[in-house]
C-alpha atoms as a PDB file:
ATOM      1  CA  UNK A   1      15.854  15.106 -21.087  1.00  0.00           C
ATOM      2  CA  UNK A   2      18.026  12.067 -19.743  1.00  0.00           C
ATOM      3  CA  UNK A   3      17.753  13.505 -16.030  1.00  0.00           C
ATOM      4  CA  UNK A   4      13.844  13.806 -16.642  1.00  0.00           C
ATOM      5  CA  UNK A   5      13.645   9.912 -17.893  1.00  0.00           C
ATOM      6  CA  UNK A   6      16.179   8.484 -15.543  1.00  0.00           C
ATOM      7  CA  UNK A   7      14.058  10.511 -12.842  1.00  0.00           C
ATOM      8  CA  UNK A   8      10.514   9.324 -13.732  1.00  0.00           C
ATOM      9  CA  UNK A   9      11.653   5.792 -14.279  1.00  0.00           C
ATOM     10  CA  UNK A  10      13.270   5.833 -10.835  1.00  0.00           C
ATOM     11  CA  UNK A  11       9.876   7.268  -9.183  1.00  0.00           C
ATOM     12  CA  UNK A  12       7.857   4.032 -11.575  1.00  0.00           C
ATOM     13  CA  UNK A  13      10.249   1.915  -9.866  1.00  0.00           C
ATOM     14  CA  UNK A  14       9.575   2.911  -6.085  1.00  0.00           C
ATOM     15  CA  UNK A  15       5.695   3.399  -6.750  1.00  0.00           C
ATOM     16  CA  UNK A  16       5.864  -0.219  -7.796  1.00  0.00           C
ATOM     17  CA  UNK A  17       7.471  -0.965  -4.376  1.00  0.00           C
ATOM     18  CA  UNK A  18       4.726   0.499  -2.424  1.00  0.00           C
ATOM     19  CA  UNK A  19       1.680  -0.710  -4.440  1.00  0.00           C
ATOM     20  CA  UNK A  20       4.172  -4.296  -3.845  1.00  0.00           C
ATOM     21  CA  UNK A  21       4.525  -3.462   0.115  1.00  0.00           C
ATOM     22  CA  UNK A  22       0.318  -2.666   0.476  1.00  0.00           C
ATOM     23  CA  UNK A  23      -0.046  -6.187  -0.890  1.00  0.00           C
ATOM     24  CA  UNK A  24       3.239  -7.459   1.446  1.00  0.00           C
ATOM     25  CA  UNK A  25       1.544  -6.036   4.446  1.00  0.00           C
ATOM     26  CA  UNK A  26      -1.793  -8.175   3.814  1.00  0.00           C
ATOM     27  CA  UNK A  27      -0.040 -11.181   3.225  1.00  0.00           C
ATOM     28  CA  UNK A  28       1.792 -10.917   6.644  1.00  0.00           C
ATOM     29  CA  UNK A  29      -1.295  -9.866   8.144  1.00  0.00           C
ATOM     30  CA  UNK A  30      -3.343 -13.223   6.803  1.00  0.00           C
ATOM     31  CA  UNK A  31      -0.467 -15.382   7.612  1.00  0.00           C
ATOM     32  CA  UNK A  32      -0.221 -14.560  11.409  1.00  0.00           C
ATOM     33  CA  UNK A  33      -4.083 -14.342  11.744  1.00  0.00           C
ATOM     34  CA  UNK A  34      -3.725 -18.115  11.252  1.00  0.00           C
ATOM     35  CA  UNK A  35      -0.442 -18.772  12.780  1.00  0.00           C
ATOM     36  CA  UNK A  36      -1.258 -17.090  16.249  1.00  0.00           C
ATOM     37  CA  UNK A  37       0.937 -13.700  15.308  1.00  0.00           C
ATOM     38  CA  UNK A  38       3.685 -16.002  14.599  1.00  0.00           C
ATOM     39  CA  UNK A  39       6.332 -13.024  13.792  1.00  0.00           C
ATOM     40  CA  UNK A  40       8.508 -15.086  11.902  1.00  0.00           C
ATOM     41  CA  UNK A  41       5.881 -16.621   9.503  1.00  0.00           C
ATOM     42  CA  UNK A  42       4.605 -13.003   8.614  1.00  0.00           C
ATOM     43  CA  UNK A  43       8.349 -11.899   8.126  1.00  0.00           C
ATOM     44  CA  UNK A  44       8.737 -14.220   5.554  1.00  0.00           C
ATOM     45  CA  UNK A  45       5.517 -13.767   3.968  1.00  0.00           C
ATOM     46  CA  UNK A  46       6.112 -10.203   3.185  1.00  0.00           C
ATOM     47  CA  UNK A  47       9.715 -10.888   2.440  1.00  0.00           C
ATOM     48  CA  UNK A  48       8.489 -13.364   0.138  1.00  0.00           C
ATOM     49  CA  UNK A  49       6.082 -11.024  -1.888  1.00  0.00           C
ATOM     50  CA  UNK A  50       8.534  -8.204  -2.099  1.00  0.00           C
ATOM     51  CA  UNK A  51      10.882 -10.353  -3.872  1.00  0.00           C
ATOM     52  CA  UNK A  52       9.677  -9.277  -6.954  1.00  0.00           C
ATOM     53  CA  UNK A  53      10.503  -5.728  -6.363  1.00  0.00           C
ATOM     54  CA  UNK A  54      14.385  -6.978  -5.683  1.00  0.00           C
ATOM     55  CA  UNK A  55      14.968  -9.931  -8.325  1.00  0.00           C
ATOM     56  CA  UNK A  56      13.098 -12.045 -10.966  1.00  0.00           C
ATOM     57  CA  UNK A  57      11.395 -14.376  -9.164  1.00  0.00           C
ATOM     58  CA  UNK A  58       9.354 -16.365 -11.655  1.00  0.00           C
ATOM     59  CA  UNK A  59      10.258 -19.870 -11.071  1.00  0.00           C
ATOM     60  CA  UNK A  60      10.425 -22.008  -7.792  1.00  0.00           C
ATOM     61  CA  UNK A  61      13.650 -22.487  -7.597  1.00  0.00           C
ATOM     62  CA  UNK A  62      14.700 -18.494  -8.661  1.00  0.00           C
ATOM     63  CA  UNK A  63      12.287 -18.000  -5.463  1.00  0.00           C
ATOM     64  CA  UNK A  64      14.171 -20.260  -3.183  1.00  0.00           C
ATOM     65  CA  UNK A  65      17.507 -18.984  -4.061  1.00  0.00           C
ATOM     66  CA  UNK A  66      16.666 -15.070  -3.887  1.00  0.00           C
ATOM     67  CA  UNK A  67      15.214 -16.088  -0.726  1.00  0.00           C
ATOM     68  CA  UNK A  68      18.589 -16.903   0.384  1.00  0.00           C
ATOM     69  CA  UNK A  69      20.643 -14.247  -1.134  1.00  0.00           C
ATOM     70  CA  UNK A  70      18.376 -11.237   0.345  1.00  0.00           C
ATOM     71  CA  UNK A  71      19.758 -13.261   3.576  1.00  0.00           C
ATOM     72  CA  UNK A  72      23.307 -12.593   2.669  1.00  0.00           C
ATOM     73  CA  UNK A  73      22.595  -9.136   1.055  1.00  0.00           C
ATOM     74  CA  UNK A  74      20.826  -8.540   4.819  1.00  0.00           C
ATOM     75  CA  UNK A  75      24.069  -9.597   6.430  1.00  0.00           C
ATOM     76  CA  UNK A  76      26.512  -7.288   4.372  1.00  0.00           C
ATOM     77  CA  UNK A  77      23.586  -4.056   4.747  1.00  0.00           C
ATOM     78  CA  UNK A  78      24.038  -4.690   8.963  1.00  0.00           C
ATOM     79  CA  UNK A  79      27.626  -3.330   9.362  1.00  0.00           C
ATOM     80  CA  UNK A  80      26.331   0.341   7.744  1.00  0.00           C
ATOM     81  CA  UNK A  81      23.842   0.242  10.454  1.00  0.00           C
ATOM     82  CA  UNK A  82      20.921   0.125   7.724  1.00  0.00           C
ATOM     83  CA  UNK A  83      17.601  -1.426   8.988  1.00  0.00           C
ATOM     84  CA  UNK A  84      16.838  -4.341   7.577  1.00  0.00           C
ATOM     85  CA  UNK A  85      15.105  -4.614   4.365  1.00  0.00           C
ATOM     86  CA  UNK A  86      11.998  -5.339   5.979  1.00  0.00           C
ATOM     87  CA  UNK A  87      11.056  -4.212   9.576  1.00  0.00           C
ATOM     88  CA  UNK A  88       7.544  -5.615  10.847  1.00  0.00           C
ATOM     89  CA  UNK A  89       6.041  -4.153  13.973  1.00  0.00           C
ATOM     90  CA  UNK A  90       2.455  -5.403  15.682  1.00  0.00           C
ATOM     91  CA  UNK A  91       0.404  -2.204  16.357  1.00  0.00           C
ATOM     92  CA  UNK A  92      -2.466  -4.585  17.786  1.00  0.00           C
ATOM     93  CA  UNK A  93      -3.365  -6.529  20.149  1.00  0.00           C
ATOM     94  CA  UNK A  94      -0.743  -4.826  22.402  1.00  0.00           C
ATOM     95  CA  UNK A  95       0.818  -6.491  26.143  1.00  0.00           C
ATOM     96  CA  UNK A  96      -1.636  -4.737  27.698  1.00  0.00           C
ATOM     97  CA  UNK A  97      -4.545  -6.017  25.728  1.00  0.00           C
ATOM     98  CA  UNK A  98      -3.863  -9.754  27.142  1.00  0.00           C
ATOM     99  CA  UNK A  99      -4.341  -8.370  30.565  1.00  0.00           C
ATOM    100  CA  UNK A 100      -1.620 -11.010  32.759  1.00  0.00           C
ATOM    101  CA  UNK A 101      -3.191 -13.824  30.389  1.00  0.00           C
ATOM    102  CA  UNK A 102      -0.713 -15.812  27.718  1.00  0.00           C
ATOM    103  CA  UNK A 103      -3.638 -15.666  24.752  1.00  0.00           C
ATOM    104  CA  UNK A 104      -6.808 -13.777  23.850  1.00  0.00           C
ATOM    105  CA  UNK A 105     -10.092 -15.682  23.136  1.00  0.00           C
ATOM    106  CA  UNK A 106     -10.090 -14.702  19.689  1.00  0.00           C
ATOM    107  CA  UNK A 107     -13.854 -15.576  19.154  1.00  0.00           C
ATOM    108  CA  UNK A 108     -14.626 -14.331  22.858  1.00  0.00           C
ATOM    109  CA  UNK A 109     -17.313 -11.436  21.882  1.00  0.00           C
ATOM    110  CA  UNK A 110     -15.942  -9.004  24.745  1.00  0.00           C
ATOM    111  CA  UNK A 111     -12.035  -9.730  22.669  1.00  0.00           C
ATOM    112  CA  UNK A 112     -13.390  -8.716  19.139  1.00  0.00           C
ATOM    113  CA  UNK A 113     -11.622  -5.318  19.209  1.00  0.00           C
ATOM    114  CA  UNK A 114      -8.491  -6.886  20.830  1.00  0.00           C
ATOM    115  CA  UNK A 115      -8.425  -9.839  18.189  1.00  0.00           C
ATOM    116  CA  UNK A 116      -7.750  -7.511  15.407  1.00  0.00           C
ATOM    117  CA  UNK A 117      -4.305  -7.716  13.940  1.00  0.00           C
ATOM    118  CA  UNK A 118      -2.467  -4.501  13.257  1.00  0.00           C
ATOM    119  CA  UNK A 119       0.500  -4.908  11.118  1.00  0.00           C
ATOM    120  CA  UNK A 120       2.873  -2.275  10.088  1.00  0.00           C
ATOM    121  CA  UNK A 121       5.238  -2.935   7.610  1.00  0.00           C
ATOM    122  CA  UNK A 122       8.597  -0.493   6.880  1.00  0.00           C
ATOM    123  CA  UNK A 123      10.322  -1.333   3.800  1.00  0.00           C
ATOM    124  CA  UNK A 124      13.777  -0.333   2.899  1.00  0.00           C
ATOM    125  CA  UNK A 125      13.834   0.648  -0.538  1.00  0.00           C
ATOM    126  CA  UNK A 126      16.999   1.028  -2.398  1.00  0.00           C
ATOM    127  CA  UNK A 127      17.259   3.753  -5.113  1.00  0.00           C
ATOM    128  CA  UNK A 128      19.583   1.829  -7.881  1.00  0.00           C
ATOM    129  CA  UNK A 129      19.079   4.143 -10.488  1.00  0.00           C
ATOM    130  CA  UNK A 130      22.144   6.401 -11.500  1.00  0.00           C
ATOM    131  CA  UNK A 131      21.373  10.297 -10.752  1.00  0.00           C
ATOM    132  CA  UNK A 132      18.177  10.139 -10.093  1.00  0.00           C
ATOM    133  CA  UNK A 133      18.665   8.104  -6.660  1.00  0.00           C
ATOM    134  CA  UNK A 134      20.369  10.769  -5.667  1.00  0.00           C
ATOM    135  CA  UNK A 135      18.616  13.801  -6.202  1.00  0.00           C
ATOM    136  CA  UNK A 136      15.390  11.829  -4.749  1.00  0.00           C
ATOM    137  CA  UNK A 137      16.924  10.896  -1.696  1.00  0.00           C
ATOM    138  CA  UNK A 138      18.191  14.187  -0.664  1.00  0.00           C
ATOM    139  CA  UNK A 139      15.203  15.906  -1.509  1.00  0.00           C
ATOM    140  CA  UNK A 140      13.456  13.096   0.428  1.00  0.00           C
ATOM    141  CA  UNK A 141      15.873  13.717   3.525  1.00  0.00           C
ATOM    142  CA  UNK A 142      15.842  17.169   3.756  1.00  0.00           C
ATOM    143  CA  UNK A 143      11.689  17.528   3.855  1.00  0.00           C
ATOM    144  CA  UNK A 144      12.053  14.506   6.471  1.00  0.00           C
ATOM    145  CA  UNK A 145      13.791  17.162   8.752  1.00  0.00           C
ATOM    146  CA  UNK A 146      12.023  20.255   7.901  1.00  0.00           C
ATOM    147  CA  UNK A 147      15.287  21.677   6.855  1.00  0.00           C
ATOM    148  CA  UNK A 148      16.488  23.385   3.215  1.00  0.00           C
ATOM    149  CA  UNK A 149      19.911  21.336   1.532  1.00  0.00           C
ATOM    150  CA  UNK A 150      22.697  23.493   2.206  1.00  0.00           C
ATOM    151  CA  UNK A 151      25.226  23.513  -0.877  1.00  0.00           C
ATOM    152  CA  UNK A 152      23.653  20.696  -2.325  1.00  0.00           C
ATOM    153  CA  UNK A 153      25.414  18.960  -5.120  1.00  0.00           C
ATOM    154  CA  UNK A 154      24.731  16.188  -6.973  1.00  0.00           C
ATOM    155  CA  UNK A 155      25.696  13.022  -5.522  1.00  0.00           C
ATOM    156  CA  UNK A 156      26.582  14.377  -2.440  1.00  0.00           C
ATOM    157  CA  UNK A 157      24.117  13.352  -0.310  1.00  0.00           C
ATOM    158  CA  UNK A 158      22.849  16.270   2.875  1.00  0.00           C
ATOM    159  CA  UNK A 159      23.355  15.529   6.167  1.00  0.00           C
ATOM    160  CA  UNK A 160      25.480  12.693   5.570  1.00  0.00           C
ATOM    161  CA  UNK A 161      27.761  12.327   8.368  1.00  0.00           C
ATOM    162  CA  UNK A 162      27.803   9.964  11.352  1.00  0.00           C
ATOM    163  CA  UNK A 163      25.401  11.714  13.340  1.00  0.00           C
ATOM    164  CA  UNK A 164      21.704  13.238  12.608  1.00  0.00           C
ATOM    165  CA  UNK A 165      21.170  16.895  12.766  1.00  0.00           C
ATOM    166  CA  UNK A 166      20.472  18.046  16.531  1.00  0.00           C
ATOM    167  CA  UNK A 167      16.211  18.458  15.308  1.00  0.00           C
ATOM    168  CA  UNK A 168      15.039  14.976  17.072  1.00  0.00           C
ATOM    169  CA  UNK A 169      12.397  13.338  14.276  1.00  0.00           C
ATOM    170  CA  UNK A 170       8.924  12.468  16.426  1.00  0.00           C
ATOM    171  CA  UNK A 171       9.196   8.923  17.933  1.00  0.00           C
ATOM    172  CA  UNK A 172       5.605   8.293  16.526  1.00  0.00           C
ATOM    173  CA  UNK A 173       6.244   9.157  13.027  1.00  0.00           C
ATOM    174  CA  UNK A 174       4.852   6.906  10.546  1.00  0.00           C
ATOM    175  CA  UNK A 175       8.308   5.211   8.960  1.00  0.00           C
ATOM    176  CA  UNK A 176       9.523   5.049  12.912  1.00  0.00           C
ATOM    177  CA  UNK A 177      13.185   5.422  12.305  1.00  0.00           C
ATOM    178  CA  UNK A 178      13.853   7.699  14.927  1.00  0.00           C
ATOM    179  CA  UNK A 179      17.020   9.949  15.443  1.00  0.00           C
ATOM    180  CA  UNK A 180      19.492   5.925  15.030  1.00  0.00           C
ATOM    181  CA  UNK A 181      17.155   5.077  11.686  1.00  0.00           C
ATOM    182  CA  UNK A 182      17.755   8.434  10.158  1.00  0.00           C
ATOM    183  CA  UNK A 183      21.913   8.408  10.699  1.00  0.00           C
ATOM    184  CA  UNK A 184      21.592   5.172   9.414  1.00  0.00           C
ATOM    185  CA  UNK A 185      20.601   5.886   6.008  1.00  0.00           C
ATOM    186  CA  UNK A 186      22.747   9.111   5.943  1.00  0.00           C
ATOM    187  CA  UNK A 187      25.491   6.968   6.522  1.00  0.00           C
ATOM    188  CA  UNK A 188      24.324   4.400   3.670  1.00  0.00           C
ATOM    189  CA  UNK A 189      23.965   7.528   1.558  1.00  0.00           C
ATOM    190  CA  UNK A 190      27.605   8.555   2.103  1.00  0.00           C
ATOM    191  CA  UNK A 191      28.730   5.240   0.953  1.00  0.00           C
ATOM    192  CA  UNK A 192      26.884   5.641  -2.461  1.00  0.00           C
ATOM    193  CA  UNK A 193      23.792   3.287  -1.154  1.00  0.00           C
ATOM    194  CA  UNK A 194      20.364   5.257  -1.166  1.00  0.00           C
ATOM    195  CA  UNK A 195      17.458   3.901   0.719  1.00  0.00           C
ATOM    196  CA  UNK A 196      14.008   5.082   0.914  1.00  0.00           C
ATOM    197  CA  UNK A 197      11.246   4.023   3.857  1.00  0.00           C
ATOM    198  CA  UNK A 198       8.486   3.070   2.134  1.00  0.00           C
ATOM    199  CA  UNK A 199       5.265   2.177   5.165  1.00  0.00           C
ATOM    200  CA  UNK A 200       2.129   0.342   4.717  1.00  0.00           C
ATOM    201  CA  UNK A 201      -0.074  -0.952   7.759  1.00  0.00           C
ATOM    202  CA  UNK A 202      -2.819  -3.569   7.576  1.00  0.00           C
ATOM    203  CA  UNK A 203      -5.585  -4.951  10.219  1.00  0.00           C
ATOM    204  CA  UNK A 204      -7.110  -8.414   9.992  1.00  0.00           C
ATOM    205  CA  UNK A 205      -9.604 -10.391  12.314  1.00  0.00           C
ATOM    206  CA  UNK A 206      -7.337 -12.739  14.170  1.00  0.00           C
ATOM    207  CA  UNK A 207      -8.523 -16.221  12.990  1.00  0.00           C
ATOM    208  CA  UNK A 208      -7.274 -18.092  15.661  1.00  0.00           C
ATOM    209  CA  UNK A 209      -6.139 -17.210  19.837  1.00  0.00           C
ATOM    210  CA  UNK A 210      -3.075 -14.152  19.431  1.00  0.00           C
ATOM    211  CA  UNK A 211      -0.357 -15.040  22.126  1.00  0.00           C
ATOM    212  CA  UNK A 212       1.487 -12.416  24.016  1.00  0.00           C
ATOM    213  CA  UNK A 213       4.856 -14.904  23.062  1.00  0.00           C
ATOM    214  CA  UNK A 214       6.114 -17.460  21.349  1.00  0.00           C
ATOM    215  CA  UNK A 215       4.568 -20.884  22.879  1.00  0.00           C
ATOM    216  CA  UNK A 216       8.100 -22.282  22.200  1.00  0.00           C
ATOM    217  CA  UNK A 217      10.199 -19.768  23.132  1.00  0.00           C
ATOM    218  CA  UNK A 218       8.720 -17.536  26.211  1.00  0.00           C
ATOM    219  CA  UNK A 219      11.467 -15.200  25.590  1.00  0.00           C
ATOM    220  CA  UNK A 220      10.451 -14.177  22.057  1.00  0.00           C
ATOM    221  CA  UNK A 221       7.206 -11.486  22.423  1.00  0.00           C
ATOM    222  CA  UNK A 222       4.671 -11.532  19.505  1.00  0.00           C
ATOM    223  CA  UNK A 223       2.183  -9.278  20.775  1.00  0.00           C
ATOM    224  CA  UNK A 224       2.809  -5.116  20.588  1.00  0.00           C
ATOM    225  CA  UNK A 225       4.317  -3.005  22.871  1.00  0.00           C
ATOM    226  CA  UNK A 226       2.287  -0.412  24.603  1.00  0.00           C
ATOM    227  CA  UNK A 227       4.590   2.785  23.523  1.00  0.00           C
ATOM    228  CA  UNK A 228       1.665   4.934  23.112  1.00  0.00           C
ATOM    229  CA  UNK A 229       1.733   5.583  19.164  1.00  0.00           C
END
């Protein structure tokens, strides 16, 4: 009965986080539909509404301050390879939408389907509660590969050495971790840290011109890549 309860609260918890990340994903979308697909003000505007998933966040300054310590916490998750907590890619407009030009027309009538901002959020949940995190995430990792746990035992978490199994996970799946992502998180796992892609994608009408790059920095890319997914 204790595994049971420490296993439903621990599935509560992460369907909290992804009814959280649907509603993370349209705030980044909103906020770079005004700010010309400026990447960093939708990064922080879905960090900023996930914070409740990670701290208590009801006052101003408990906002400011978690803020800064999911920095930190970022910083010390980086050496185990882990992605960070919060990895926004633009689905739409792509490069190859602007055609050679440095902004779309967003009101231009022949530019309505290329104005639409497609967001896709991937959120790395951590599993924090005892047990159950790790039962979940092996059971999570071993459907991710198509593969059955071999001598499974609990708190050993499959799969978890350096490398990935040799079965390449497609490059177009819909957490895009790819073969790196996935030895990642085994790698987390073997260090007693379990964390859980959880992906939510959102399209908006562009409410003002998208740029292919950052107006102040040419170097920094806003728009999408064209890799075909």
């Amino acid at each position: 009965m204790v595994f049971l309860i420490l296993g439903m609260l621990q599935l509560t918890l992460a369907q909290q986080a992804r009814l959280q990340l649907e509603y993370a994903a349209f705030a980044a979308a909103r906020s770079g539909a005004v700010w010309n697909m400026d990447r960093r003000r939708m990064a922080r505007a879905a960090l900023t509404t996930l914070l409740p998933t990670l701290a208590r966040v009801d006052e101003p300054s408990r906002l400011r301050r978690e803020l800064q310590e999911l920095d930190r916490v970022q910083a010390t998750l980086a050496p185990l390879g882990i992605p960070a907590r919060v990895k926004l890619t633009v689905l739409r407009p792509t490069v190859g939408d602007f055609e050679g030009a440095e902004e779309l027309d967003f009101d231009a009538s022949e530019n309505l389907d290329k104005a639409r901002l497609t967001l896709h959020l991937v959120y790395s949940y951590e599993l924090a509660i005892p047990f159950a995190n790790a039962l979940l995430w092996d059971a999570w990792y071993a459907l991710r590969l198509a593969r059955n746990l071999p001598a499974w035992r609990v708190g050993q978490p499959a799969f978890a050495g350096t490398e990935a199994p040799s079965s390449d996970p497609q490059r177009c799946a819909p957490d895009r971790l790819g073969r790196e992502g996935l030895a990642a998180l085994a790698r987390a796992a073997s260090r007693g840290r379990y964390f859980l892609p959880l992906v939510a994608t959102y399209t908006i009408r562009m409410q003002s011109n998208p740029f292919v790059r950052d107006p102040r920095d040419p170097t920094s890319q806003w728009a999408g890549e064209d890799d075909g997914c």
